[in-house]
Protein backbone atom coordinates (compact mmCIF):
# COMPACT_ATOMS: atom_id res chain seq x y z
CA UNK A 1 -10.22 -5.05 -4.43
CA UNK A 2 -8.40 -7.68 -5.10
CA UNK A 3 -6.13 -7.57 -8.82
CA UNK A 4 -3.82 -10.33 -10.34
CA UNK A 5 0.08 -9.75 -10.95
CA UNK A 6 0.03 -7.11 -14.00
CA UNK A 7 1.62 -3.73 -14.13
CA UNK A 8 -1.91 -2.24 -15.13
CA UNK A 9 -3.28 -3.11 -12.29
CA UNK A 10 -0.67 -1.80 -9.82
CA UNK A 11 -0.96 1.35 -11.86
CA UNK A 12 -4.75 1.22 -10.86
CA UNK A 13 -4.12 1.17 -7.30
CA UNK A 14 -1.37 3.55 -7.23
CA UNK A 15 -4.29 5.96 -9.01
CA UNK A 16 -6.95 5.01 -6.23
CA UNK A 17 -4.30 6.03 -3.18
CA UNK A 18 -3.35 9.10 -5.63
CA UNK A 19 -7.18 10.38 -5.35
CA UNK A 20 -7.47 9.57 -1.72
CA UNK A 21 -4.27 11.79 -1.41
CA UNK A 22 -5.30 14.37 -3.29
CA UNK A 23 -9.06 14.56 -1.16
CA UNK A 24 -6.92 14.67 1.69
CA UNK A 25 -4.95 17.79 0.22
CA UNK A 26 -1.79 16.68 0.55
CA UNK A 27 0.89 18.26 -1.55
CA UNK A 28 1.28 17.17 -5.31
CA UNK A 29 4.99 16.24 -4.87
CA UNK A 30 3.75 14.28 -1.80
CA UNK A 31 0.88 12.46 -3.79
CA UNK A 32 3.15 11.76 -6.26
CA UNK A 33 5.39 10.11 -3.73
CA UNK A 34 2.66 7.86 -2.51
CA UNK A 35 1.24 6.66 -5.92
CA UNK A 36 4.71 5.85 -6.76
CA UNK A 37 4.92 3.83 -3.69
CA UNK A 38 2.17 1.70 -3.75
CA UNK A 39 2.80 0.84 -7.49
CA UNK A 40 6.00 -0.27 -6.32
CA UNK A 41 4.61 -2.05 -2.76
CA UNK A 42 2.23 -4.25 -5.19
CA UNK A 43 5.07 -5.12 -7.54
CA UNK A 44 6.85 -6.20 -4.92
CA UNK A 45 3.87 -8.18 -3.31
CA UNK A 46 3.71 -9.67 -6.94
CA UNK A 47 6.70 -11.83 -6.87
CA UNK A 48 5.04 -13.81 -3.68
CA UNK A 49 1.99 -14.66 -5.77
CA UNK A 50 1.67 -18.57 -6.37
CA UNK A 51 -0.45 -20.67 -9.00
CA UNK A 52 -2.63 -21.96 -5.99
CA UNK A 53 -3.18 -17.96 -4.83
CA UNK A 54 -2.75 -15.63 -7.86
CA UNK A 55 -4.42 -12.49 -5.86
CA UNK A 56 -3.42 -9.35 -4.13
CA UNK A 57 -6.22 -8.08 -1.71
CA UNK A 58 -5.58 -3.99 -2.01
CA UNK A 59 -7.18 -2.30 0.53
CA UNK A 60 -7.45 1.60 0.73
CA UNK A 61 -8.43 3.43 3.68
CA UNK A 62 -8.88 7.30 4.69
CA UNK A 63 -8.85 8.21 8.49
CA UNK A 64 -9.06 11.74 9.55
CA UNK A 65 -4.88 11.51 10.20
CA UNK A 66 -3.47 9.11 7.36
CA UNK A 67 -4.10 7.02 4.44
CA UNK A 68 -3.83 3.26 5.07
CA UNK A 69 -2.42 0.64 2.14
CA UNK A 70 -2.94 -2.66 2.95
CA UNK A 71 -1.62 -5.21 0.37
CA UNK A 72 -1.95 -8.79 1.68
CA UNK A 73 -2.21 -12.83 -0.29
CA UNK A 74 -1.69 -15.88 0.74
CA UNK A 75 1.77 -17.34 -0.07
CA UNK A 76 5.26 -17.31 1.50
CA UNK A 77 5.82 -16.74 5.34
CA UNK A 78 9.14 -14.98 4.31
CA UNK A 79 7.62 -12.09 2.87
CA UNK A 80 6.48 -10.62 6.66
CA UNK A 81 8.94 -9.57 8.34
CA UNK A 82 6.80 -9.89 11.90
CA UNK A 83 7.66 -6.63 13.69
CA UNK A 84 9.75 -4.91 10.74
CA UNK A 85 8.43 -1.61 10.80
CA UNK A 86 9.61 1.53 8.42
CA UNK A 87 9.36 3.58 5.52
CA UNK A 88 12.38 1.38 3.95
CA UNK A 89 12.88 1.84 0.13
CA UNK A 90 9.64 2.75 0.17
CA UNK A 91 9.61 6.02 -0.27
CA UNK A 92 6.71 8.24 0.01
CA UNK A 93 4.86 6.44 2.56
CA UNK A 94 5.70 7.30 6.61
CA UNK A 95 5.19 3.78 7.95
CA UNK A 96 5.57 0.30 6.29
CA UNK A 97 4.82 -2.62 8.91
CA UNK A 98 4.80 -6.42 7.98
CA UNK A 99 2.74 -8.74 9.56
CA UNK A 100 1.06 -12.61 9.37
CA UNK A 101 -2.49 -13.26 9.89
CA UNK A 102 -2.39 -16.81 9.36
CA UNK A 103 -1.66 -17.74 6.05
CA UNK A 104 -2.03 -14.68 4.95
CA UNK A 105 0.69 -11.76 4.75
CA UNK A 106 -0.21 -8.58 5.18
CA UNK A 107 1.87 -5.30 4.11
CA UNK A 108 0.65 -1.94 5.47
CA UNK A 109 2.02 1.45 4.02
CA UNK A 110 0.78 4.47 6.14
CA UNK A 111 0.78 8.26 4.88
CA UNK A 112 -0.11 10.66 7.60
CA UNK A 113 -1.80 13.98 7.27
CA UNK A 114 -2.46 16.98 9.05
CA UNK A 115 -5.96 18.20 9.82
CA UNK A 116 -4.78 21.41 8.16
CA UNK A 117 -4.26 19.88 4.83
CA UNK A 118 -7.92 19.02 4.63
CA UNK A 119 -9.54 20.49 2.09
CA UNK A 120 -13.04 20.98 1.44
């Protein structure tokens, strides 16, 4: 999906990552974690946004081991940190990395889970 800089919309993704934690039976405190941090990952992401490119691409995926975030626009080269890697101030997420595909910057939080936590 791709939303423009407002608070609602962060909110929105934060909900869609909460329901693919919560399929992937993950612990609430843990869910909560995640929602919080992709709110905060697209705030963030929000300050790069320019009058030419006024979008953030949100991208959520569920693999049998983790739940992939990937936030990316075009704008700024400063915002990737090629090869910065880490759950920083992100809390709630396991993996953070930064990367540049061209002129676009990409931002990818990773939650792993266990195959035990699946619930059906």
């Amino acid at each position: 999906m791709q939303i423009e800089a407002d608070a609602r919309l962060a909110a929105a993704a934060g909900a869609a990552a909460r329901y693919l934690a919560d399929m992937a039976g993950l612990e609430s405190a843990a869910i909560a974690h995640l929602q919080d941090a992709v709110i905060s990952a697209c705030k963030q992401a929000f300050a790069q946004l320019t009058q030419e490119h006024p979008w953030l691409g949100v991208t959520l995926t569920r693999l049998a081991d983790r739940i992939e975030v990937a936030l990316s626009n075009q704008g700024p080269a400063s915002t990737a940190r090629q090869g910065d890697r880490g759950a920083s101030a992100l809390g709630g997420v396991d993996d953070v990395k930064y990367e540049r595909r061209g002129e676009v910057t990409v931002t990818r939080l990773t939650k792993y889970i266990t195959p035990t936590t699946l619930r059906y």
